[in-house]
C-alpha atoms as a PDB file:
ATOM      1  CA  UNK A   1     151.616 139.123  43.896  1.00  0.00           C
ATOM      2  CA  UNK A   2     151.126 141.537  40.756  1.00  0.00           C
ATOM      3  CA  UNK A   3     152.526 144.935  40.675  1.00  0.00           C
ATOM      4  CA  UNK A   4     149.185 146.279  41.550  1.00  0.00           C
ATOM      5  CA  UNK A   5     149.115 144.623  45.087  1.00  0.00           C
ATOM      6  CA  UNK A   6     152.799 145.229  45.524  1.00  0.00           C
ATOM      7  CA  UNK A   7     151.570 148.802  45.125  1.00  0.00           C
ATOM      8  CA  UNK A   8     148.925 148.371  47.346  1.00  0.00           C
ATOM      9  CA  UNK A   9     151.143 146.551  49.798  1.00  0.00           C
ATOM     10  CA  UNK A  10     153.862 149.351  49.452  1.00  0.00           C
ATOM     11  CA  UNK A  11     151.360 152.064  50.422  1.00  0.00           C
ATOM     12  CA  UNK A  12     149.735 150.215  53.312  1.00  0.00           C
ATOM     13  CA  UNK A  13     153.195 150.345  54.867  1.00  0.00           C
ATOM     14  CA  UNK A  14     154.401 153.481  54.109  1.00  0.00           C
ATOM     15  CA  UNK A  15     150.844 155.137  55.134  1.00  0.00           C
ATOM     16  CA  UNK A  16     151.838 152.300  58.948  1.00  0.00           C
ATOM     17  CA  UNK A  17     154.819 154.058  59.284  1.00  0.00           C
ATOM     18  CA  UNK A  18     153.744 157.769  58.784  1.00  0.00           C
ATOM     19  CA  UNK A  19     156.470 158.087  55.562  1.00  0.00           C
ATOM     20  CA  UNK A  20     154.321 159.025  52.484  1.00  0.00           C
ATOM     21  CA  UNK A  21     156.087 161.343  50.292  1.00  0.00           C
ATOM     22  CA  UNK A  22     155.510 164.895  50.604  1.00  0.00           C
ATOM     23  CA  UNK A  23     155.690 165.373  46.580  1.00  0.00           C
ATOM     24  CA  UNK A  24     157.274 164.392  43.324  1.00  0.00           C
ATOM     25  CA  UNK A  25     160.606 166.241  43.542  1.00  0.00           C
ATOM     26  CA  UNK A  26     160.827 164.050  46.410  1.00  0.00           C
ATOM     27  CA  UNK A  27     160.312 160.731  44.893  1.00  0.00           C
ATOM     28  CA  UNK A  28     162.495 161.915  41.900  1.00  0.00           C
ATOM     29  CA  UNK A  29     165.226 162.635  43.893  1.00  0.00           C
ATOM     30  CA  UNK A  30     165.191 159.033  45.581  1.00  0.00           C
ATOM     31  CA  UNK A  31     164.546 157.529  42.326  1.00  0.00           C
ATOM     32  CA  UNK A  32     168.102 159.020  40.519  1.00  0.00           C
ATOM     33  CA  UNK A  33     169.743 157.901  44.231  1.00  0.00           C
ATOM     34  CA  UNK A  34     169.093 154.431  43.631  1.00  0.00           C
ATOM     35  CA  UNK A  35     169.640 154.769  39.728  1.00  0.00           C
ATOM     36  CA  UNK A  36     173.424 155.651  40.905  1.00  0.00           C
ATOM     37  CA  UNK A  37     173.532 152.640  43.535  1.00  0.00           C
ATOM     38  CA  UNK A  38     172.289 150.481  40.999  1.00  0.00           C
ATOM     39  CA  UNK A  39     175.322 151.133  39.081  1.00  0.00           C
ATOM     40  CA  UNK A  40     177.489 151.200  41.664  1.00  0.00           C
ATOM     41  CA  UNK A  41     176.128 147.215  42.176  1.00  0.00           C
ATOM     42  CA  UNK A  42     177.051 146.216  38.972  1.00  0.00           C
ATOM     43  CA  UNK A  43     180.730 148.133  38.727  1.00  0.00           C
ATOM     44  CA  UNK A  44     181.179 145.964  41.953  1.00  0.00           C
ATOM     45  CA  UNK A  45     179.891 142.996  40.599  1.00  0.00           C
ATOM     46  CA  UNK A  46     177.183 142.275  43.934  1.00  0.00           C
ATOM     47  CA  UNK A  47     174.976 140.406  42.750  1.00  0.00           C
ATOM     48  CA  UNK A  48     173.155 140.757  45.995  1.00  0.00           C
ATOM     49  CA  UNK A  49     173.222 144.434  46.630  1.00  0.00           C
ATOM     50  CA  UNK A  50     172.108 145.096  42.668  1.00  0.00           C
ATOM     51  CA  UNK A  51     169.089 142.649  44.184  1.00  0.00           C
ATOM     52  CA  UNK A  52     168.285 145.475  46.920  1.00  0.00           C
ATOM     53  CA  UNK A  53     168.559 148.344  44.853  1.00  0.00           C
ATOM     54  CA  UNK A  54     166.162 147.181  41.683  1.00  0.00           C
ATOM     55  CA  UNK A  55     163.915 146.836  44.732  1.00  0.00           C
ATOM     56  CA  UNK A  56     164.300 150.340  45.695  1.00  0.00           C
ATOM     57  CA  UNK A  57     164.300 151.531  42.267  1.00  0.00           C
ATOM     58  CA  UNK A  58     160.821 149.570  42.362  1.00  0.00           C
ATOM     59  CA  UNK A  59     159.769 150.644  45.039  1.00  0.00           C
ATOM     60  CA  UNK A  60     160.702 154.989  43.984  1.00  0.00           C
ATOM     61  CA  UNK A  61     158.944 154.062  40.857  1.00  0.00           C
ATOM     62  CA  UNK A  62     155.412 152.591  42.848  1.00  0.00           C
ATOM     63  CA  UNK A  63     155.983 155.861  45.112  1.00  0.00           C
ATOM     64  CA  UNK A  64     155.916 158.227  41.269  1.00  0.00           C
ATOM     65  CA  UNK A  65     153.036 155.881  40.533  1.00  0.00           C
ATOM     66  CA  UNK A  66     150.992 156.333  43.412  1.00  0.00           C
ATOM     67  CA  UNK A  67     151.938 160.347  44.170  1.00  0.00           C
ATOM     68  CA  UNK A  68     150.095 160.749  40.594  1.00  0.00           C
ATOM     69  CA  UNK A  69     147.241 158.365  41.003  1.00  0.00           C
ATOM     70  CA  UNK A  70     148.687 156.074  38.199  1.00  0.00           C
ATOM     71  CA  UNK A  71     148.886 152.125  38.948  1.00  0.00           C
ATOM     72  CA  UNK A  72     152.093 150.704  37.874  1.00  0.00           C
ATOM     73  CA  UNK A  73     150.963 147.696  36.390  1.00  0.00           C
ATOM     74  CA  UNK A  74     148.491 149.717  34.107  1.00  0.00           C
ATOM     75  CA  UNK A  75     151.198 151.711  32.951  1.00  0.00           C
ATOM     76  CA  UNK A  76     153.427 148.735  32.163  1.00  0.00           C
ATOM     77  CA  UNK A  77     151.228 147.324  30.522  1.00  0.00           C
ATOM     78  CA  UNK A  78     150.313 150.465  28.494  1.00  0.00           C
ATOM     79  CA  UNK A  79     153.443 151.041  27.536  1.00  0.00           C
ATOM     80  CA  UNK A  80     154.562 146.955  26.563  1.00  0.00           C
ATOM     81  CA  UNK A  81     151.584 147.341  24.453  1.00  0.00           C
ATOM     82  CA  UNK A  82     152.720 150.507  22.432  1.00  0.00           C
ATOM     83  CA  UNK A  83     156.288 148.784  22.262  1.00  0.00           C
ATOM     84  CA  UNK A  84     154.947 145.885  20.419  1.00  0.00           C
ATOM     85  CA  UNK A  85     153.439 148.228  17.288  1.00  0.00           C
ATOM     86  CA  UNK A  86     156.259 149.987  16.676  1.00  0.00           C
END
């Protein structure tokens, strides 16, 4: 599965389950929540919790993507591209 259809995917559940996000400041505040449990994974060395929590980090950013009609893969992409000129 690409990012695109994990988008996709994400949505389709999320739209299931009645819990699309209202807005951005929303989805931003999520995001930085799961920033901080990332790092709390890796100051506890879990291996298997810092698994969980890239996924919800994922998962916040597909939300940011989505909420602004952007896909994710695109911007990837996009942005891998501009890396490699500079």
């Amino acid at each position: 599965m690409n990012l695109s259809e994990l988008q996709a995917a994400q949505i389709e559940q999320m739209k299931n389950k009645d819990c699309l996000p209202k807005d951005e400041t929303e989805i931003i505040l999520h995001l930085v929540e799961e920033v901080g449990e990332v790092c709390e994974a890796i100051r506890e060395d879990d291996r298997e919790e810092l698994k969980d929590e890239i996924a919800d980090v994922l998962w916040q950013l597909n939300k940011l993507c989505w909420i602004n009609k952007l896909d994710l893969e695109e911007v990837f992409l996009h942005k891998l591209n501009k890396n490699k000129d500079r």
